[in-house]
Protein backbone atom coordinates (compact mmCIF):
# COMPACT_ATOMS: atom_id res chain seq x y z
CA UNK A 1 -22.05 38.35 36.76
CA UNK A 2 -18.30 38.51 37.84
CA UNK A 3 -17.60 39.78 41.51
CA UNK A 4 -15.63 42.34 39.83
CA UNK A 5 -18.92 43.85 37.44
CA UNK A 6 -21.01 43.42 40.28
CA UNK A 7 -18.35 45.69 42.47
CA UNK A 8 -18.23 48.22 39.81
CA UNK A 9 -22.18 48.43 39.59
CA UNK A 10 -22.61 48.67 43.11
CA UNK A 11 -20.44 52.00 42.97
CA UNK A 12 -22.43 53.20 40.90
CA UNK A 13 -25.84 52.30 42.33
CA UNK A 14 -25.01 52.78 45.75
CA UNK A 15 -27.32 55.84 46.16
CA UNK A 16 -29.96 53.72 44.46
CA UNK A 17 -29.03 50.72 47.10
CA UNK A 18 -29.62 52.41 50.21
CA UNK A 19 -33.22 53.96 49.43
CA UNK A 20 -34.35 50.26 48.17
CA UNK A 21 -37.98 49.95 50.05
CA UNK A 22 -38.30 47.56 52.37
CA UNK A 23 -39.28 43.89 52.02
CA UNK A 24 -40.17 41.30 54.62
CA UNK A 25 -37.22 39.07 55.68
CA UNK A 26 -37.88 35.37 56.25
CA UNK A 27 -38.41 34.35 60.06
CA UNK A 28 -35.67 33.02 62.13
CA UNK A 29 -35.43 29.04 61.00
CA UNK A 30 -37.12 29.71 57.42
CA UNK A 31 -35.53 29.18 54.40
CA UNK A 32 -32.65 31.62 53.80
CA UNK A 33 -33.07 31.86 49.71
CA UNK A 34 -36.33 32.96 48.17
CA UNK A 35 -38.66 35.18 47.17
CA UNK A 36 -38.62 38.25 49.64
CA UNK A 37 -42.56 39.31 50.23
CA UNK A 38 -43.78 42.73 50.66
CA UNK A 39 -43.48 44.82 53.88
CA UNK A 40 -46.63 44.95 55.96
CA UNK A 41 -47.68 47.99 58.08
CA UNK A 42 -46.03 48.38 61.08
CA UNK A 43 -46.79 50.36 64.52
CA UNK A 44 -42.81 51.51 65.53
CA UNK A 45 -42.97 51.47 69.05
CA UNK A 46 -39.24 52.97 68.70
CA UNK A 47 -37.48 56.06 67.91
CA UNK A 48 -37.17 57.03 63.69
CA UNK A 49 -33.21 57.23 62.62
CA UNK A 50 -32.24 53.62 64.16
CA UNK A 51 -29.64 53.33 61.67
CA UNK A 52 -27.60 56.82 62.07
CA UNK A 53 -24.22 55.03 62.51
CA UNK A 54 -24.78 52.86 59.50
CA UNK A 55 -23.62 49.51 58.69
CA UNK A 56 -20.21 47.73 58.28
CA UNK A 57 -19.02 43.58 57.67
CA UNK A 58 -15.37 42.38 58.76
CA UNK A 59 -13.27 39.61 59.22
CA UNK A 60 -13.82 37.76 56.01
CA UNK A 61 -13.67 33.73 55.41
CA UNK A 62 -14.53 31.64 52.47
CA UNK A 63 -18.09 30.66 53.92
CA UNK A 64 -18.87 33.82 55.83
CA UNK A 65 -18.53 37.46 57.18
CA UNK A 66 -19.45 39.52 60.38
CA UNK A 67 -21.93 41.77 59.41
CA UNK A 68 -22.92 44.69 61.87
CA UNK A 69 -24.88 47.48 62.94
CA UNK A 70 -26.18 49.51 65.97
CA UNK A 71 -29.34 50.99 66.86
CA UNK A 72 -28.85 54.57 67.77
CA UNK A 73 -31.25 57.61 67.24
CA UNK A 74 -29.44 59.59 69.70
CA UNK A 75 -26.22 59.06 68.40
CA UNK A 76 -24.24 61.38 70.58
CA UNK A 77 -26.64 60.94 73.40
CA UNK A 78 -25.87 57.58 74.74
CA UNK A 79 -27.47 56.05 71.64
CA UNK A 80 -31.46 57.22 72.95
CA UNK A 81 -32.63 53.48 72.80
CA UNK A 82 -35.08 52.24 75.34
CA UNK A 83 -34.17 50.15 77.92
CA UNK A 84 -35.11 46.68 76.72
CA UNK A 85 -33.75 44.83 74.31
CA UNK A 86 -35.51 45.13 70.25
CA UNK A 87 -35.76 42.07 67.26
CA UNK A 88 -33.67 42.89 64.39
CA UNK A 89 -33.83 41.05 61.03
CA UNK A 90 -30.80 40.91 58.72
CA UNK A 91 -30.62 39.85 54.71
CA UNK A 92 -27.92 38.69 52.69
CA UNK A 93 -28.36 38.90 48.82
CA UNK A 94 -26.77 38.14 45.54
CA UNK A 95 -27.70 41.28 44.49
CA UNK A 96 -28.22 45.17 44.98
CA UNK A 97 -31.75 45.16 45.43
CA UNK A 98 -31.84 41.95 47.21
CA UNK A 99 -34.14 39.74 44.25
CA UNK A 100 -32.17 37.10 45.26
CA UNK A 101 -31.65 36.52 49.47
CA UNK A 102 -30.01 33.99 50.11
CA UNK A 103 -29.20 34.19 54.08
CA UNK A 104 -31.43 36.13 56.42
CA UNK A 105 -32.58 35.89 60.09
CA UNK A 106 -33.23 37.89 62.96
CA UNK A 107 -31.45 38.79 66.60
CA UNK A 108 -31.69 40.78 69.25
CA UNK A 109 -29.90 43.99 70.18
CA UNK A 110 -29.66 44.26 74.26
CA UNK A 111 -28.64 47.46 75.90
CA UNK A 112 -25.86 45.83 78.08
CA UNK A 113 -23.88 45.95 74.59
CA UNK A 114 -25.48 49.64 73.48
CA UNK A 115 -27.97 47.66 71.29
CA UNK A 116 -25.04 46.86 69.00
CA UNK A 117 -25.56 43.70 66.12
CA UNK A 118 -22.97 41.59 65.34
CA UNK A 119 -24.37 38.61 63.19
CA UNK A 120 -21.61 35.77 62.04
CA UNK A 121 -23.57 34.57 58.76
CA UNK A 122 -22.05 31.03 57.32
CA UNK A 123 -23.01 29.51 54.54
CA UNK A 124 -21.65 31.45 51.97
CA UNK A 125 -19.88 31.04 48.89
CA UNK A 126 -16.52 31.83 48.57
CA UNK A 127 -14.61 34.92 46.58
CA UNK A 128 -17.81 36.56 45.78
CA UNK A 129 -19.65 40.03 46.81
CA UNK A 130 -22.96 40.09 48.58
CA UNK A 131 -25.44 42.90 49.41
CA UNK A 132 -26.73 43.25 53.58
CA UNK A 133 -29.11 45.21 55.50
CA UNK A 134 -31.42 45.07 58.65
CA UNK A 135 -34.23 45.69 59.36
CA UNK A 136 -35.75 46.94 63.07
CA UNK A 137 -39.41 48.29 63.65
CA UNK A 138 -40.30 49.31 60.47
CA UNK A 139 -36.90 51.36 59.74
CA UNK A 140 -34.32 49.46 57.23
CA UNK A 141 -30.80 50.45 57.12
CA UNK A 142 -28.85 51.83 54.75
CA UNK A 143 -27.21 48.79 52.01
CA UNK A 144 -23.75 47.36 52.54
CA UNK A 145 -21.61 44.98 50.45
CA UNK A 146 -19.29 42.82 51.51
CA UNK A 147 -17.10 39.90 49.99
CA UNK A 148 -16.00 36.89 50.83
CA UNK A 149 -12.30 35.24 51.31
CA UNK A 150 -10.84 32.89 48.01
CA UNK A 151 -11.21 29.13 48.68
CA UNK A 152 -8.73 28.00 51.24
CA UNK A 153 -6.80 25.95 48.67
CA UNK A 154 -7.21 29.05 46.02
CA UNK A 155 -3.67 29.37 45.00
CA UNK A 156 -3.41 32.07 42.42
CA UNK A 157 -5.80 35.53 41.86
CA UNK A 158 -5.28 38.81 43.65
CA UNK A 159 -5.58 40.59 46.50
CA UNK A 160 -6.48 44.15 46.44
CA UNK A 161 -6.29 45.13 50.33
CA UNK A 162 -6.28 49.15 51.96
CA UNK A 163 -4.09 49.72 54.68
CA UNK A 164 -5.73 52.93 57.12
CA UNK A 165 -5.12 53.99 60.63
CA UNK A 166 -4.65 57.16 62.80
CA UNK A 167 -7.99 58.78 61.70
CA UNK A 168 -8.28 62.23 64.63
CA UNK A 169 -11.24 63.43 64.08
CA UNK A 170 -10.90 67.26 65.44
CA UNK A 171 -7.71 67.50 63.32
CA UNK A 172 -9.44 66.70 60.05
CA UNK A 173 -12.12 65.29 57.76
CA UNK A 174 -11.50 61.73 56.74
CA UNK A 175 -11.62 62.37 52.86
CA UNK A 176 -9.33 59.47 51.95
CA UNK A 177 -12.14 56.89 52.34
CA UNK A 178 -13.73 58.29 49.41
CA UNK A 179 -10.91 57.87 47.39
CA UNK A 180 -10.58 54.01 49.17
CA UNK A 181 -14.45 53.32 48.31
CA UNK A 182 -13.31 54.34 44.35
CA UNK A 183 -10.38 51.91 44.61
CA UNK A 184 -12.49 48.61 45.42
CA UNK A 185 -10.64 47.33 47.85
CA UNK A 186 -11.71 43.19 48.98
CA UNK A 187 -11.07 44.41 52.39
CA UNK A 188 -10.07 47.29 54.88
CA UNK A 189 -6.71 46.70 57.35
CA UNK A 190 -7.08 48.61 60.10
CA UNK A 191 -4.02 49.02 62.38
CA UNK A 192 -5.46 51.65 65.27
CA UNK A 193 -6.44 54.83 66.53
CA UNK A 194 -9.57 54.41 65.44
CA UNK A 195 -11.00 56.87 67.90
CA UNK A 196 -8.97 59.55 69.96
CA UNK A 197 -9.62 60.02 73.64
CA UNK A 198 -8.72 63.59 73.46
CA UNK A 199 -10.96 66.02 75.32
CA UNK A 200 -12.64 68.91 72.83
CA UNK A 201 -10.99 71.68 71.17
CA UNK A 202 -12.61 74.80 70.85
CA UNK A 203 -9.68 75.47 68.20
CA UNK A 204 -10.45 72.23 66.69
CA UNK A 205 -11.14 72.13 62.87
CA UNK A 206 -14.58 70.06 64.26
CA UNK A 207 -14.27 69.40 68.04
CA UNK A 208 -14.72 66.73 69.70
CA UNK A 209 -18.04 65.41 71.79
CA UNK A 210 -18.42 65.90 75.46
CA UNK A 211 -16.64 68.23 78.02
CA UNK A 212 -13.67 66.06 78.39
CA UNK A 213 -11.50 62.62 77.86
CA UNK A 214 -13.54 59.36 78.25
CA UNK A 215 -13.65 57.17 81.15
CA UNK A 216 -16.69 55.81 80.96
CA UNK A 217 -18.71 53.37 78.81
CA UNK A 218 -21.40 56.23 77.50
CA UNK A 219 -18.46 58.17 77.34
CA UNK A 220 -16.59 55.82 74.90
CA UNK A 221 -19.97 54.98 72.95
CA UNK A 222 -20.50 58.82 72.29
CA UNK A 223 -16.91 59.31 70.71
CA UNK A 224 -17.10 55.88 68.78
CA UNK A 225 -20.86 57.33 67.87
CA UNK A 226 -19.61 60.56 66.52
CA UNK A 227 -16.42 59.69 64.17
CA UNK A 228 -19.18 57.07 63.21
CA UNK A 229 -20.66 59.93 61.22
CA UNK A 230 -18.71 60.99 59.34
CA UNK A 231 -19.81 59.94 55.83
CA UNK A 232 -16.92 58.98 53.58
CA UNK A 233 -15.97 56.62 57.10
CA UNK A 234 -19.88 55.17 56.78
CA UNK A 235 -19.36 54.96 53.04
CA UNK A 236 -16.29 52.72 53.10
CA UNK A 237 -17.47 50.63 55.94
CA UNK A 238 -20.21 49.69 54.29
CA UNK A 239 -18.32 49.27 50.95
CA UNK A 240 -16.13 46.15 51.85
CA UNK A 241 -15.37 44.21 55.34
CA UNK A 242 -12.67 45.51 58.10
CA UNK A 243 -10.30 43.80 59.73
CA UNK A 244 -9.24 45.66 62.66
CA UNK A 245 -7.15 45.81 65.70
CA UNK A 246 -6.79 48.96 68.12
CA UNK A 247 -3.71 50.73 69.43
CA UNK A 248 -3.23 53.19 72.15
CA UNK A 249 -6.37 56.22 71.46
CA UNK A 250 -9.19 53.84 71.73
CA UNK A 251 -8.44 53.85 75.50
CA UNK A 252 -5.66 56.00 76.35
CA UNK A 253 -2.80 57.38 75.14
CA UNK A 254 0.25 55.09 75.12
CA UNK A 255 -0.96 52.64 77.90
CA UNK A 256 1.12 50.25 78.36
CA UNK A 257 -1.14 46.63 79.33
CA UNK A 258 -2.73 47.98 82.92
CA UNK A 259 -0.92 50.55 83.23
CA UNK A 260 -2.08 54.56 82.11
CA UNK A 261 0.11 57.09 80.59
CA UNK A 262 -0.04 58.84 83.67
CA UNK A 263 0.10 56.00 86.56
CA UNK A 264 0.11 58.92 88.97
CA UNK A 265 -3.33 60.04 88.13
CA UNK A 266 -5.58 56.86 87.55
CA UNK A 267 -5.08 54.27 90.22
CA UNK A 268 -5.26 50.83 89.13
CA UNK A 269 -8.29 50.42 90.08
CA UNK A 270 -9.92 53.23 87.79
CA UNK A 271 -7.92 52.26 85.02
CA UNK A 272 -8.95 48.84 85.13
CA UNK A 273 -12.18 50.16 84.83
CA UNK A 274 -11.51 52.69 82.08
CA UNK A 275 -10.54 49.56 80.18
CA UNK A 276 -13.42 47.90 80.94
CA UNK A 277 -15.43 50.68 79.44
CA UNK A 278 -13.12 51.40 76.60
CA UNK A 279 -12.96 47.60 75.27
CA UNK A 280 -16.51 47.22 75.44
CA UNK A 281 -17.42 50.14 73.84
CA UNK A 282 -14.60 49.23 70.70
CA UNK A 283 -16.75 45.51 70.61
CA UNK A 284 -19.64 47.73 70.46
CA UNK A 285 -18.73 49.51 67.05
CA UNK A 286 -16.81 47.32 65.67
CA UNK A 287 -17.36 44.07 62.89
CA UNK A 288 -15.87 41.36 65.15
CA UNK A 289 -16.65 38.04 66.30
CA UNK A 290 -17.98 36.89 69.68
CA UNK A 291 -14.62 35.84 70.46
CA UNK A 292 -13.63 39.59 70.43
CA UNK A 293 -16.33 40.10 73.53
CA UNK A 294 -14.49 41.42 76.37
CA UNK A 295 -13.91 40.03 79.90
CA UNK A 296 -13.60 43.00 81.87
CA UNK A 297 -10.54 44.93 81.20
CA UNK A 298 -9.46 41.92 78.72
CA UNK A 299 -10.28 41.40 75.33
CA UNK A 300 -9.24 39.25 72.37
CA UNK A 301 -8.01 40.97 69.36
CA UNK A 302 -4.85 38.73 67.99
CA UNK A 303 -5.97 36.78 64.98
CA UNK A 304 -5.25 35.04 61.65
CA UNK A 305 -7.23 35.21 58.54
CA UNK A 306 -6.67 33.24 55.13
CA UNK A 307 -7.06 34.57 51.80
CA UNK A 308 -6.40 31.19 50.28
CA UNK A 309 -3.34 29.95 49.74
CA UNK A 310 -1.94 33.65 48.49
CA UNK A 311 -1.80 35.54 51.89
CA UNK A 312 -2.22 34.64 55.62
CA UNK A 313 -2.37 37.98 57.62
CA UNK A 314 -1.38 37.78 61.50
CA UNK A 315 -3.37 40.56 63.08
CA UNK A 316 -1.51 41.47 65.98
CA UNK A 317 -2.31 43.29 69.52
CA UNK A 318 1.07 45.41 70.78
CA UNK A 319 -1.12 46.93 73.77
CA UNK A 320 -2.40 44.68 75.99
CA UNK A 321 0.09 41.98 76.97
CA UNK A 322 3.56 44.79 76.43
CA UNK A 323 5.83 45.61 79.47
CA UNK A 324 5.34 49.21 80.07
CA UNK A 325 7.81 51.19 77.67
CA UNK A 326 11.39 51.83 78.30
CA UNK A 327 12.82 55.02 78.94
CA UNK A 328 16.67 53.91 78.70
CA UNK A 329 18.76 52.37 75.54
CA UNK A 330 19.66 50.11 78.34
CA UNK A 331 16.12 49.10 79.11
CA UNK A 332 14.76 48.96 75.69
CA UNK A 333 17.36 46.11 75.38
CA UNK A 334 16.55 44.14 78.37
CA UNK A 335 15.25 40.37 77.68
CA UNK A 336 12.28 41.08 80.01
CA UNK A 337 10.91 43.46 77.85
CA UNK A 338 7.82 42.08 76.15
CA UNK A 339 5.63 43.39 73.11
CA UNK A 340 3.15 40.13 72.92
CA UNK A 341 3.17 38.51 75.68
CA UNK A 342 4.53 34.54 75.58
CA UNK A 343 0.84 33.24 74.46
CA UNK A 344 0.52 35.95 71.67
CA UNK A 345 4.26 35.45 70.52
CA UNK A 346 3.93 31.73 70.50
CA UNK A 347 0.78 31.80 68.51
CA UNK A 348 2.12 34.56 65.82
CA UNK A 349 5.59 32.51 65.55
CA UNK A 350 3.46 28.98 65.26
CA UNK A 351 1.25 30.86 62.55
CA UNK A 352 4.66 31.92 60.66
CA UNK A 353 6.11 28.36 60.63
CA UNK A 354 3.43 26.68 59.62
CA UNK A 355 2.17 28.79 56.72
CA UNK A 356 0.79 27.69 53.82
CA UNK A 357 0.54 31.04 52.19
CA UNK A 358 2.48 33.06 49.64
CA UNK A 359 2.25 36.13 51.34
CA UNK A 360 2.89 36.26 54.89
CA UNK A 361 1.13 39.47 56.14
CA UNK A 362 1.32 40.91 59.89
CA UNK A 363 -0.87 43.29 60.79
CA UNK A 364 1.23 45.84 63.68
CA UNK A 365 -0.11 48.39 65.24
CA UNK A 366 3.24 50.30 65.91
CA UNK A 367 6.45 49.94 63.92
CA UNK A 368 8.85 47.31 63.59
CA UNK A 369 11.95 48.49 61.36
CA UNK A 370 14.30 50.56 63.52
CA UNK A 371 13.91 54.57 63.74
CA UNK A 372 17.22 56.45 64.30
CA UNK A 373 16.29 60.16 66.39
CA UNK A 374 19.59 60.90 65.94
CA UNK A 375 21.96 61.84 63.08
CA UNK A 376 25.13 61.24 63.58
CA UNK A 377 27.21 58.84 66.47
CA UNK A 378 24.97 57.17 68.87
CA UNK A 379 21.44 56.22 68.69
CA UNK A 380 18.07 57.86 70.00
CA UNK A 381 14.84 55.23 69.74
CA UNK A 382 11.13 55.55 70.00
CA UNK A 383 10.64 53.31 73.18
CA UNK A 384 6.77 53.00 72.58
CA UNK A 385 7.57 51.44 69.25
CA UNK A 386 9.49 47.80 68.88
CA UNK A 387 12.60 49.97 69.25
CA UNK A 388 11.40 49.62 72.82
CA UNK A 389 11.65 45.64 72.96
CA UNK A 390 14.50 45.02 70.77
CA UNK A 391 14.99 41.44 72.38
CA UNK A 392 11.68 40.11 71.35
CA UNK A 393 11.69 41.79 68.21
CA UNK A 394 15.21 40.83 66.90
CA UNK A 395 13.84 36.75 67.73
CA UNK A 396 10.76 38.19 65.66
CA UNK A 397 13.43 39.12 62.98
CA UNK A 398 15.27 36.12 62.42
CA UNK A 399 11.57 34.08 62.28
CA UNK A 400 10.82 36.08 59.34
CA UNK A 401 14.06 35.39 58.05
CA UNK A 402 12.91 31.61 57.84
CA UNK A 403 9.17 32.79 56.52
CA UNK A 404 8.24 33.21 53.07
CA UNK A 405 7.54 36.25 51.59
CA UNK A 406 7.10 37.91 55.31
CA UNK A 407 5.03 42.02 55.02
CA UNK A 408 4.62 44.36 58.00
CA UNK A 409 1.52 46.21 57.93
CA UNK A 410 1.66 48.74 60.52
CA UNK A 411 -0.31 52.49 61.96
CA UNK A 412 0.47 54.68 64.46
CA UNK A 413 3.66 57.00 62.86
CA UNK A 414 1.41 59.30 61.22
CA UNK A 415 3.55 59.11 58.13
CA UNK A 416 4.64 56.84 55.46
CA UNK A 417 7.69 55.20 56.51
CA UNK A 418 8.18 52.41 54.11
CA UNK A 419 11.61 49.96 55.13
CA UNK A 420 13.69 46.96 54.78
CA UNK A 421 13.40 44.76 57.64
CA UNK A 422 16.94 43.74 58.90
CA UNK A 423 17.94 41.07 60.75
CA UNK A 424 20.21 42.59 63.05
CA UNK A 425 19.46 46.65 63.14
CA UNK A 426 22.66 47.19 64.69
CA UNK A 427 24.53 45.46 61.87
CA UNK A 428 24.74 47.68 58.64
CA UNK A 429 25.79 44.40 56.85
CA UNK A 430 22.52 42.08 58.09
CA UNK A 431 20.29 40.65 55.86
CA UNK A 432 16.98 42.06 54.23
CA UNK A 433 14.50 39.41 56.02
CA UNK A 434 11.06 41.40 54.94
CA UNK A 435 9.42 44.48 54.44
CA UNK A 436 7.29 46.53 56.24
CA UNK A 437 5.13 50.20 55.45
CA UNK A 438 4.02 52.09 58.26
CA UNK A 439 0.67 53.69 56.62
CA UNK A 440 0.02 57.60 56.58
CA UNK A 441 -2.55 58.44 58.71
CA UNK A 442 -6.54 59.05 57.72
CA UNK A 443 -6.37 62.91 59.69
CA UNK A 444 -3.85 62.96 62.03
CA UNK A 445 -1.45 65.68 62.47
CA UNK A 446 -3.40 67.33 59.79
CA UNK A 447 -2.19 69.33 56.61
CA UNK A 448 1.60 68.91 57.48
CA UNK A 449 3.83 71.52 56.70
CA UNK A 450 5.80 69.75 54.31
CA UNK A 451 8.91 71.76 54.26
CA UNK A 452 9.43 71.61 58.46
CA UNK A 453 8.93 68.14 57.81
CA UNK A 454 11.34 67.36 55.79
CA UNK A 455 13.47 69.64 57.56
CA UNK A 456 13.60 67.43 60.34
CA UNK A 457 13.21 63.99 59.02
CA UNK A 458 15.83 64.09 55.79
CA UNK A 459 18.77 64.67 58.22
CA UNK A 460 18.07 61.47 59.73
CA UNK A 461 17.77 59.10 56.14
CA UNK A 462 21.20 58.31 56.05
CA UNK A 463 21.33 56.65 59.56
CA UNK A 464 18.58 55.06 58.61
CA UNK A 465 19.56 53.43 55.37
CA UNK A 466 16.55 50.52 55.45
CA UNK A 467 13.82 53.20 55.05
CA UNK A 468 12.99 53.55 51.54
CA UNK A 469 10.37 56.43 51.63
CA UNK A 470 9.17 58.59 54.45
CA UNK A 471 6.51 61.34 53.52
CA UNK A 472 3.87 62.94 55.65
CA UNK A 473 0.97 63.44 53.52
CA UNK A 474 -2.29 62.08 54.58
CA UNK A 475 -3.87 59.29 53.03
CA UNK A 476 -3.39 55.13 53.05
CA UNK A 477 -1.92 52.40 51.52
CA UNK A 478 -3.03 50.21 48.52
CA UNK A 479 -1.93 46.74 48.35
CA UNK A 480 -2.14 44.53 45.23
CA UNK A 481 -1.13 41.06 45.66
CA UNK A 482 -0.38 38.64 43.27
CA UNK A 483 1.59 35.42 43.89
CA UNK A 484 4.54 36.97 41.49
CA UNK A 485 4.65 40.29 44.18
CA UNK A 486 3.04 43.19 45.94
CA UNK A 487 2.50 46.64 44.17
CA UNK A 488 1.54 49.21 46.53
CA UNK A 489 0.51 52.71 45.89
CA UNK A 490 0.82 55.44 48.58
CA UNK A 491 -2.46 57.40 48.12
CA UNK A 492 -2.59 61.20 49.61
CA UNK A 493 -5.48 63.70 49.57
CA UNK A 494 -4.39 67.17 49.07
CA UNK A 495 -5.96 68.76 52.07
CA UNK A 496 -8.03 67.14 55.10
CA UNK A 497 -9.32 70.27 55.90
CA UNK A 498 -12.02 70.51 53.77
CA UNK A 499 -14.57 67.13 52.50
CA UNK A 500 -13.84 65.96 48.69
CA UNK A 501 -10.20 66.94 48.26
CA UNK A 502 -8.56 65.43 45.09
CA UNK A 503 -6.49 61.92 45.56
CA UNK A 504 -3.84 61.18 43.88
CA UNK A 505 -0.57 58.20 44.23
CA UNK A 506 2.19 59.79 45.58
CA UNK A 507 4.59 56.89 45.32
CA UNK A 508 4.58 53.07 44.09
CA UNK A 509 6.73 50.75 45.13
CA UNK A 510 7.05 46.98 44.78
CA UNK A 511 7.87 43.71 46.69
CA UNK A 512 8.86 40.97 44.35
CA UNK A 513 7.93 37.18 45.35
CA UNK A 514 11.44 34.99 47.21
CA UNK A 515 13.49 38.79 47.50
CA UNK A 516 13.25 40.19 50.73
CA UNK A 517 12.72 44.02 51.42
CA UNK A 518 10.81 46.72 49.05
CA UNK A 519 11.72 48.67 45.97
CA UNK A 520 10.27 52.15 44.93
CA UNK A 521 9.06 51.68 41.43
């Protein structure tokens, strides 16, 4: 069977997947293929619903994925696991109803990490779908299918990937992942704001848990816990693997490395330890690897992953290592300013140089291209964005000048704001050096008001001639990649307001293989 028919039949049997009964995995050390043999009775010792928050995979290579879960009856509740830590087997298999397991094992989930499961299976073949799920006292969790990365010397096929971010849950339901799951997306790109740290709304479309912002690690794990449910977010984590990176909500709203929003209010002290809390608790729900486990208020998020030779994607962290944000022209131009930090920007640049690939992704949490406030003379900038560290990012320019085939991939704007990438910004005459789309959000900002929105943004297009499209309809971004270009399709739900609103593509546009910048098709 082709990866693609198996895809396609998993869509359909999905239903059929997750209510599979359950079969014995091998022991840890037994074979990992094989005949699977019947379940045997067993006294649960633990809570029923272990698997409320579902399952997800991420960070795909050629011989492996993360695959994850957590164990968490009391979803909102701290997670209502005893305090000890519990066995859990895991299966990989060829196949839906797993005839055909060819990984499997078993680890432990601890309470120090909220009895979270992140297990790195290797071994795999390359380019091809497989079927997970674990197993813990008796209870088995729901199915999930994930895929593999090409061959690392695969030079030709395609690369379907989803671009997301920005997904609030008291300003709407996240509908577009249903319309994602029906796309088949090989993988998920997701650029931040997973979470928001908002307190509750009692005006809120669905408000948020708890009586205020989180500070605390059962804080954090009951917000991550709750937008966890929502089902079309389940569905399309556990319909392909996730590469993600955070921004500013999964903590606090445009931090700046140590330093709060509101340095006034939360010592350094506190907020060191509101990052503790905040970091672990993203580890915690999130398909990473152990090198993603944090140190204290630290964690490791910048990293590089291969499709073959057709794409290398640079995911990026633009929170932890910036200089806190500008709040002059003068300052946003300073050479002090920093976005990555020297370590980060050395390792991206060395990444860029040295690339084998066709398609040189970067995965951004905030965007690149320049964003003119002001029509008219003069200039009026979005400091928290790379308007903000103009040095760094016009060396970051004229790197992807040198790179082939260079693509932004960027969150945060809460619209579509699809651009050329200059080399110089403050030279109409520069040179295209790349492209970059700054994806619509999942739920943020809600149903815009479309005409108030374009009252205030289509005054500003023509001092911003790079930008190619700007809409604010909520949805995400579909990439297909082929070494002879990119064709991406802007994909907007009518409402978020209400679950299973109609999709549709609001715009396609194109980047063609050795042409810099992007075309609306």
């Amino acid at each position: 069977m082709s990866p693609g028919t198996a895809r396609r039949r998993f869509l359909t049997a999905g239903a059929a997947a997750v209510s599979v009964a359950a079969v014995g995995a091998p022991a840890a050390g037994a074979p990992a293929a094989g005949r699977s043999t019947a379940a045997r009775p067993v006294a649960r010792t633990l809570p029923s619903g272990l698997f409320t928050l579902g399952v997800a995979s991420g960070d795909p290579l050629p011989d492996g994925v993360v695959l994850w879960t957590r164990l968490a009856p009391d979803p909102l509740g701290g997670g209502g696991m005893p305090d000890r830590p519990v066995d859990v087997e895991w299966q990989v298999a060829l196949d839906a109803r797993f005839r055909s397991v060819v990984r499997s094992g078993r680890t432990r989930a601890v309470p120090a990490y909220g009895h979270s499961v992140h297990v790195d299976v290797r071994g795999l073949a390359p380019h091809r779908d497989y079927w997970y799920r674990f197993r813990a006292d008796g209870q088995l969790s729901p199915t999930g299918r994930t895929r593999t990365a090409p061959h690392p010397l695969a030079a030709g096929g395609r690369l379907r990937l989803a671009l997301a971010s920005c997904q609030n849950w008291q300003q709407g339901f996240f509908t577009a992942y249903a319309d994602m799951a029906a796309q088949d997306p090989d993988a998920v790109l997701f650029t931040g704001d997973y979470i928001y740290e908002a307190a509750p709304s009692a005006t809120a479309l669905r408000p948020h848990e708890g009586a205020g912002e989180p500070v605390a690690l059962e804080q954090y794990r009951n917000r991550h816990a709750q937008y966890r449910t929502d089902p079309d977010l389940a569905r399309m984590h556990a319909s392909a693997p996730w590469i993600v990176t955070f921004d500013d909500h999964e903590v606090d709203n445009d931090f700046a490395g140590a330093i709060p929003q509101d340095p006034d209010r939360q010592s350094p002290e506190t907020f060191a330890a509101r990052l503790t809390a905040a970091y672990q608790a993203y580890y915690e729900h999130m398909p990473v690897r152990a090198t993603a486990v944090p140190s204290g208020p630290h964690i490791r998020m910048h990293r590089r992953l291969e499709f073959g030779r057709l794409a290398r994607l640079s995911v990026l962290d633009t929170r932890q290592y910036r200089s806190d944000q500008a709040t002059t022209q003068e300052g946003a131009q300073s050479p002090l300013m920093t976005m990555l930090g020297a370590e980060q920007r050395d390792w991206l640049v060395a990444g860029l140089r040295r690339s084998p690939a066709r398609w040189n992704l970067i995965g951004s949490q905030i965007m690149m291209a320049e964003t003119d406030l002001l029509p008219g003379t003069g200039k009026r900038w979005y400091y928290d964005a790379w308007d903000g560290y103009q040095v760094e990012r016009n060396a970051l320019l004229g790197e992807l000048a040198a790179t082939r085939n260079p693509v932004v991939l960027t969150g945060d704007r809460h619209l579509t704001m699809i651009s050329d990438l200059k080399r110089d910004f403050a030279d109409p005459g520069s040179a295209v050096v790349g492209a970059e789309f700054v994806g619509c959000s999942i739920s943020s900002n809600g149903d815009q008001d479309q005409a108030a929105f374009h009252a205030e943004w289509d005054p500003r297009m023509g001092d911003n001639p790079h930008w190619k499209l700007v809409d604010a309809h909520r949805g995400y971004h579909l990439f297909d990649i082929t070494p002879e270009g990119v064709d991406a399709r802007v994909r907007v739900v009518e409402t978020v307001r209400t679950p299973g609103a109609a999709a549709r593509t609001q715009a396609r546009l194109r980047v063609e293989d050795g042409r810099p910048g992007v075309h609306l098709v």
